[in-house]
Protein backbone atom coordinates (compact mmCIF):
# COMPACT_ATOMS: atom_id res chain seq x y z
CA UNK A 1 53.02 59.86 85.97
CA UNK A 2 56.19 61.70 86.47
CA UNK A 3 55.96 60.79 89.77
CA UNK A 4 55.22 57.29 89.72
CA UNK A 5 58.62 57.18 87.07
CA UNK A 6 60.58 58.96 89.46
CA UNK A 7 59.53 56.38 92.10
CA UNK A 8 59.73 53.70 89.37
CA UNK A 9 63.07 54.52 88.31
CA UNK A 10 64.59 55.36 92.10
CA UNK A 11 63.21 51.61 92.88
CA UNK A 12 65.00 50.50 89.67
CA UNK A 13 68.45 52.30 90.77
CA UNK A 14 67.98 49.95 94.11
CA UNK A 15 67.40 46.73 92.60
CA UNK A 16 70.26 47.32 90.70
CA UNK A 17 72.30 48.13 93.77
CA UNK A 18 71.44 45.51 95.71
CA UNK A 19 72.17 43.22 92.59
CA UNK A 20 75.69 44.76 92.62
CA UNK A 21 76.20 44.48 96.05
CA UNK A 22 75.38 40.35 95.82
CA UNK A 23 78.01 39.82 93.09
CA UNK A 24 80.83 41.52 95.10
CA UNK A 25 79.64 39.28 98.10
CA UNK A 26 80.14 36.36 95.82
CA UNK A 27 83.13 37.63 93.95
CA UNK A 28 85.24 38.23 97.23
CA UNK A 29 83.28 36.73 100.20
CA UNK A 30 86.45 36.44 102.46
CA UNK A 31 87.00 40.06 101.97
CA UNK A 32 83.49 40.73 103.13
CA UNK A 33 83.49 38.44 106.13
CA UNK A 34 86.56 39.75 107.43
CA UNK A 35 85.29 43.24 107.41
CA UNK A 36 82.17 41.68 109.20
CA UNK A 37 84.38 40.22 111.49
CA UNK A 38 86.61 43.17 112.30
CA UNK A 39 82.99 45.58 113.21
CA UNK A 40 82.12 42.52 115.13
CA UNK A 41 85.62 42.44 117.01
CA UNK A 42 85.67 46.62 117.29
CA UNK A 43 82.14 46.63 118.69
CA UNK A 44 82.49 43.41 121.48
CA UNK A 45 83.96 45.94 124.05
CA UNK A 46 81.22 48.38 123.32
CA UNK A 47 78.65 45.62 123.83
CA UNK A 48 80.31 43.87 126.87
CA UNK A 49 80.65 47.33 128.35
CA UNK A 50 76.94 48.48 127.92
CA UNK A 51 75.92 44.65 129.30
CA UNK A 52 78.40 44.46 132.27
CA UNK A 53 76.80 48.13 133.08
CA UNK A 54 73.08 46.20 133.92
CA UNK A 55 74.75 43.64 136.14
CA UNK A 56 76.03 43.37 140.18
CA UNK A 57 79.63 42.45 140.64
CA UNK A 58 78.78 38.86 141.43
CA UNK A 59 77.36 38.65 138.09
CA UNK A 60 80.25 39.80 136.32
CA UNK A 61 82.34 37.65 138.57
CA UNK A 62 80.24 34.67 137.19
CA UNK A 63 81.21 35.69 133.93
CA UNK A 64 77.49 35.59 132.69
CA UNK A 65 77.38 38.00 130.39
CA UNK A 66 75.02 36.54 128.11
CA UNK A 67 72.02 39.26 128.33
CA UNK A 68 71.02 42.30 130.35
CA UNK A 69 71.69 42.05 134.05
CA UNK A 70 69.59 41.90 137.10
CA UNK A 71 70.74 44.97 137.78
CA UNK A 72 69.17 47.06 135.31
CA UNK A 73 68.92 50.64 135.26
CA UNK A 74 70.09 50.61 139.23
CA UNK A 75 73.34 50.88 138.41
CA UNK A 76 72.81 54.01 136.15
CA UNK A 77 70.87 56.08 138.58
CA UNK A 78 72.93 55.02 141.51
CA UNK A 79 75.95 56.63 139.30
CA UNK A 80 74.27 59.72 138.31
CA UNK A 81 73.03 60.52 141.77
CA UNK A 82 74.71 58.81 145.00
CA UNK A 83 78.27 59.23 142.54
CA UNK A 84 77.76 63.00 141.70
CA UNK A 85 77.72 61.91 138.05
CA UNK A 86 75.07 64.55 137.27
CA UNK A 87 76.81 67.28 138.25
CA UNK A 88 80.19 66.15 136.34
CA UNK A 89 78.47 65.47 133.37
CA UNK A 90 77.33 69.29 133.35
CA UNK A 91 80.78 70.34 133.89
CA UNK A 92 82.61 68.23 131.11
CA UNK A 93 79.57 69.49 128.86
CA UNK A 94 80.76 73.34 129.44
CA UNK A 95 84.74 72.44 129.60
CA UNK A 96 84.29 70.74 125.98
CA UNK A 97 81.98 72.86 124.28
CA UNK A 98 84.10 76.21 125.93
CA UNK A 99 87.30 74.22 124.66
CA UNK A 100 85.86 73.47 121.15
CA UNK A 101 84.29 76.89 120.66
CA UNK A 102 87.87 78.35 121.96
CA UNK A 103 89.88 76.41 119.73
CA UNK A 104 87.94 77.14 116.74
CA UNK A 105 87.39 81.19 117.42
CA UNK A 106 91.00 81.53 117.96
CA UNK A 107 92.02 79.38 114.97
CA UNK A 108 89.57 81.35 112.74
CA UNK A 109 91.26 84.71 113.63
CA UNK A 110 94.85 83.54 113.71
CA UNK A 111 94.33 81.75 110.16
CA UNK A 112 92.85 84.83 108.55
CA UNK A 113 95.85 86.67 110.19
CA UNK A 114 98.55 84.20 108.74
CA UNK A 115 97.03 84.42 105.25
CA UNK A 116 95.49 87.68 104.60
CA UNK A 117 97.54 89.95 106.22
CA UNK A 118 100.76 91.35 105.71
CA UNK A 119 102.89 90.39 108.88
CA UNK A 120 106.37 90.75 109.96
CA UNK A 121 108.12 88.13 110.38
CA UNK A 122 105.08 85.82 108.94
CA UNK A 123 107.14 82.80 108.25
CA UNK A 124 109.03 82.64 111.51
CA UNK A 125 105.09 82.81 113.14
CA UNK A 126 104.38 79.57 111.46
CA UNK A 127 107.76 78.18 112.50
CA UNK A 128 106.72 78.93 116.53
CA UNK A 129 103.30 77.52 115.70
CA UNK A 130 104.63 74.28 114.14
CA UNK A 131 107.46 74.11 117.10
CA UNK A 132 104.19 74.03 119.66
CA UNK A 133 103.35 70.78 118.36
CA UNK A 134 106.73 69.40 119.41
CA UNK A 135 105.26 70.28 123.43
CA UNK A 136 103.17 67.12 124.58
CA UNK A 137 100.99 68.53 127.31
CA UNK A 138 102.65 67.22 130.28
CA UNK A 139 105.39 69.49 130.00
CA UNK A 140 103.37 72.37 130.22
CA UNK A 141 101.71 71.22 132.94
CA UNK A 142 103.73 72.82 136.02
CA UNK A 143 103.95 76.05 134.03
CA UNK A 144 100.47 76.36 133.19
CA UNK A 145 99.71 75.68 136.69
CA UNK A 146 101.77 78.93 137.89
CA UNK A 147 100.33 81.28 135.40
CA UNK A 148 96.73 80.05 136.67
CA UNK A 149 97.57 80.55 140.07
CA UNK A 150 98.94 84.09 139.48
CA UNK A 151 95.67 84.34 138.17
CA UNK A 152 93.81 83.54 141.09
CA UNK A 153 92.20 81.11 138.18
CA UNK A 154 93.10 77.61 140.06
CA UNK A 155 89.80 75.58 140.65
CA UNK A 156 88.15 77.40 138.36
CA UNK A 157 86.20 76.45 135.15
CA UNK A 158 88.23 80.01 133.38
CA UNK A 159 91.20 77.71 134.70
CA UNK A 160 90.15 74.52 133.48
CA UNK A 161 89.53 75.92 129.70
CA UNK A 162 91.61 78.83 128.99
CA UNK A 163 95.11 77.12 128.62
CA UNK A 164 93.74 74.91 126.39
CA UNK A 165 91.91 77.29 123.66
CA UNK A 166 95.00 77.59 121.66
CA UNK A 167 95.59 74.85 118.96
CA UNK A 168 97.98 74.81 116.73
CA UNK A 169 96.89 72.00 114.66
CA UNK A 170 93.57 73.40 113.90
CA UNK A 171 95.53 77.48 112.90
CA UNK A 172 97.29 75.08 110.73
CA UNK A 173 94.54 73.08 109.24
CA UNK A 174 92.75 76.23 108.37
CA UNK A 175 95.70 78.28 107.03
CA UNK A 176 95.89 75.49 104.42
CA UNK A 177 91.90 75.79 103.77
CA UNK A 178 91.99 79.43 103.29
CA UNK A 179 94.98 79.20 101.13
CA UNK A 180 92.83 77.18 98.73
CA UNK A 181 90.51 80.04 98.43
CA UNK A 182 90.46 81.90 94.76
CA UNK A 183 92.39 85.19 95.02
CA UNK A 184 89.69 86.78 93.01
CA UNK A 185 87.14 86.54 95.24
CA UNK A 186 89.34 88.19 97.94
CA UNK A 187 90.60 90.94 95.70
CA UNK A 188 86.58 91.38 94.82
CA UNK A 189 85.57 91.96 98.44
CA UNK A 190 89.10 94.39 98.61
CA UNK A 191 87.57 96.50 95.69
CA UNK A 192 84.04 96.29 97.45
CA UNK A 193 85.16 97.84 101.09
CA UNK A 194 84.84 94.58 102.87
CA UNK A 195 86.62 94.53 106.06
CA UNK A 196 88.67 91.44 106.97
CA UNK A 197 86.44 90.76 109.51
CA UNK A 198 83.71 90.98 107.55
CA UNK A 199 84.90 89.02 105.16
CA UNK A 200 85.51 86.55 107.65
CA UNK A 201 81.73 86.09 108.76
CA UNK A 202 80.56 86.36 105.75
CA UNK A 203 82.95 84.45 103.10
CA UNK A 204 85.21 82.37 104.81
CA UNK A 205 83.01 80.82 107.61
CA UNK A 206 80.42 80.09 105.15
CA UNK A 207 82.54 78.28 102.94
CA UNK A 208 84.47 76.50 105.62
CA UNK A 209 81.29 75.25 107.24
CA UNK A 210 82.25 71.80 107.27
CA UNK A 211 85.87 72.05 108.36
CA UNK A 212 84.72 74.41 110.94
CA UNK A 213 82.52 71.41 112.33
CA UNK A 214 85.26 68.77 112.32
CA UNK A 215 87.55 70.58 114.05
CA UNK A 216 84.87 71.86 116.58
CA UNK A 217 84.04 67.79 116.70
CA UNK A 218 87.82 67.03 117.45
CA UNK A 219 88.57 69.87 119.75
CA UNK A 220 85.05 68.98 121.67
CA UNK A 221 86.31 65.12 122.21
CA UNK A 222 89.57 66.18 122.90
CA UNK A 223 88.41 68.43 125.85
CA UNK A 224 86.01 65.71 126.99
CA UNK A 225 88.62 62.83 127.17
CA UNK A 226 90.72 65.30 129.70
CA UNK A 227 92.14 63.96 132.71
CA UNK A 228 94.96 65.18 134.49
CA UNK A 229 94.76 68.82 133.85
CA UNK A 230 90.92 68.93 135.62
CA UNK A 231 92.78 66.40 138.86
CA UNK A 232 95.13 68.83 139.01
CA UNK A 233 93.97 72.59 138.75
CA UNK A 234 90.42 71.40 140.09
CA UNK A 235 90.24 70.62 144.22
CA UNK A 236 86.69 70.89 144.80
CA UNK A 237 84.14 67.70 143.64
CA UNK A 238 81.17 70.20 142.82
CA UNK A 239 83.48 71.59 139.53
CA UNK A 240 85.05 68.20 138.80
CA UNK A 241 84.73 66.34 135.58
CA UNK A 242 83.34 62.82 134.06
CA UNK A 243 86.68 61.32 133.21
CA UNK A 244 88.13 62.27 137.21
CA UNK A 245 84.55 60.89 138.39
CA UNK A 246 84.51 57.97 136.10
CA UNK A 247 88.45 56.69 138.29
CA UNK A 248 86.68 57.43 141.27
CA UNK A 249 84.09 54.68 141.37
CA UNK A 250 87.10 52.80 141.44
CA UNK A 251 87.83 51.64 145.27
CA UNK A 252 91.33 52.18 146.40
CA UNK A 253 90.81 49.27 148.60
CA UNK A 254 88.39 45.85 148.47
CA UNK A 255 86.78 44.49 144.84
CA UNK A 256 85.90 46.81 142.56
CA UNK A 257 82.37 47.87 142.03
CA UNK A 258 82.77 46.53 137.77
CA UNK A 259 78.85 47.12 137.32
CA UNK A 260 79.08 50.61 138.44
CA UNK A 261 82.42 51.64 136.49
CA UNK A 262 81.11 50.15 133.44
CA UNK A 263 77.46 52.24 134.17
CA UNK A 264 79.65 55.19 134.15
CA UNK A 265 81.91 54.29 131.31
CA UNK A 266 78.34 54.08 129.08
CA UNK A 267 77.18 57.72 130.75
CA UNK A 268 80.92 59.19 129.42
CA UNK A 269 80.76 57.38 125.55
CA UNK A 270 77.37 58.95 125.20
CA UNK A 271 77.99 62.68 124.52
CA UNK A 272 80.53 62.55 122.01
CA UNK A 273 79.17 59.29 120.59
CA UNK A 274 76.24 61.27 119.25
CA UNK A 275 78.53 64.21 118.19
CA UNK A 276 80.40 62.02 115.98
CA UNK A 277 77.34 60.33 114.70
CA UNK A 278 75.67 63.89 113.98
CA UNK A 279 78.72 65.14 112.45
CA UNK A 280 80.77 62.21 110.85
CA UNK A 281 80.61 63.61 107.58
CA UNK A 282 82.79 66.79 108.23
CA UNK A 283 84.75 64.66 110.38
CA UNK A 284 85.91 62.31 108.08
CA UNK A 285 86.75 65.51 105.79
CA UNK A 286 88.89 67.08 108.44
CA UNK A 287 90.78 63.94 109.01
CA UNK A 288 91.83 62.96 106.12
CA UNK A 289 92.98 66.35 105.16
CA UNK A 290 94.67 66.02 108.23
CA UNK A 291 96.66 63.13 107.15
CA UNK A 292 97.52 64.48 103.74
């Protein structure tokens, strides 16, 4: 009986939702149909893309994009295969999750640095790691460059990931979220022996779990979406990446082949499209502490 209650009452608690849910619609249905209309607005490219992706050029020429093409699947394997698609899509996989897992390792240690130890000069530290941010990446480009090829690291995937496993915004991020931390518990683990590392696998990872996967989710999209740093420390096509392969279908010369950019368009959204869906929770978390 406790049970069917349960079951009884949890149906209860939806009716009762959904009843709530219909008066808002008819307190404010503008509101409500503007926000319809907005996901419907957000989600046409999406939709065009993923349809334009099944059709030949001449059909997209037509402009008869009411359904799924003639085309097909065609268009997908003639990307992955004849384009080399495969093999890029294996490469951006590593240079993301090497970038991600980078980013967040070295954020982890320099965080726990920053707030639990006793450094010199602490506060003039944070100053250089705030003035980083002030660096867009192009200006770092030509000397990042040289220190890879002193390194005998050009075309390279060491090359392609290494320059970009430092990130500021994520020490920073994490400096506050350790901050928040009760001093108790890290005088308790003082008293007890612990070692910082240790307390660092065992404490502070576990209760940062789901900061730890939004910036790991950020850093991993971030690395994806590069493009000029793989054209330029990257010469050969074997070790190249989606978003390099993806403004290569495009022809420098005659009418562009629309069904095939769009086929690989879809085959780059996929990857971190799932990421995000798997891990929009801590996402959302991380970026709105980030705007605070």
């Amino acid at each position: 009986m406790a049970s069917e209650q349960g079951q009884t009452t949890q149906r209860d608690g939806q009716l009762i939702d959904l009843t709530v849910v219909k008066q808002r619609l008819r307190q404010q249905p503008g509101l409500h149909l503007s926000l319809i209309g907005s996901l419907v607005v957000l989600a046409l490219p999406v939709i065009m893309t993923v349809l334009m992706s099944t059709q030949p050029s001449t059909e997209i020429s037509s402009s008869t994009l009411a359904g799924i093409g003639s085309e097909g699947l065609s268009n997908y394997q003639q990307v992955l295969f004849d384009a080399n698609f495969a093999t890029y899509l294996v490469n951006s996989l590593i240079m993301a999750l090497a970038i991600a897992v980078g980013k967040v390792g070295i954020a982890l240690l320099a965080a726990l640095a920053l707030v639990y130890y006793d450094l010199p000069f602490k506060r003039l530290i944070l100053l250089f790691i705030l003035f980083t941010l002030a660096l867009p990446v192009p200006v770092r480009i030509v000397p990042m460059y040289e220190i890879m090829v002193s390194l005998n690291w050009e075309n390279s995937m060491l090359g392609l990931v290494v320059p970009y496993f430092a990130s500021a915004t994520s020490v920073l991020l994490l400096r506050q979220h350790f901050r928040s931390i009760s001093d108790s518990m890290v005088e308790s683990a003082k008293l007890d022996g612990v070692s910082p590392l240790k307390f660092l696998v065992y404490v502070l990872i576990p209760m940062s779990k789901s900061m730890i996967a939004g910036l790991f989710t950020i850093a991993f999209i971030w690395g994806w979406n590069q493009y000029l740093w793989p054209l330029i420390i990257i010469n050969d096509q074997s070790k190249q990446v989606l978003q390099v392969g993806l403004a290569q279908l495009n022809p420098t010369a005659g009418e562009a082949l629309w069904g095939l950019i769009m086929a690989g368009a879809v085959i780059t959204l996929l990857i971190p499209m799932v990421l995000m869906l798997a891990l929009r929770e801590p996402l959302l978390d991380t970026v709105s502490m980030q705007t605070k």
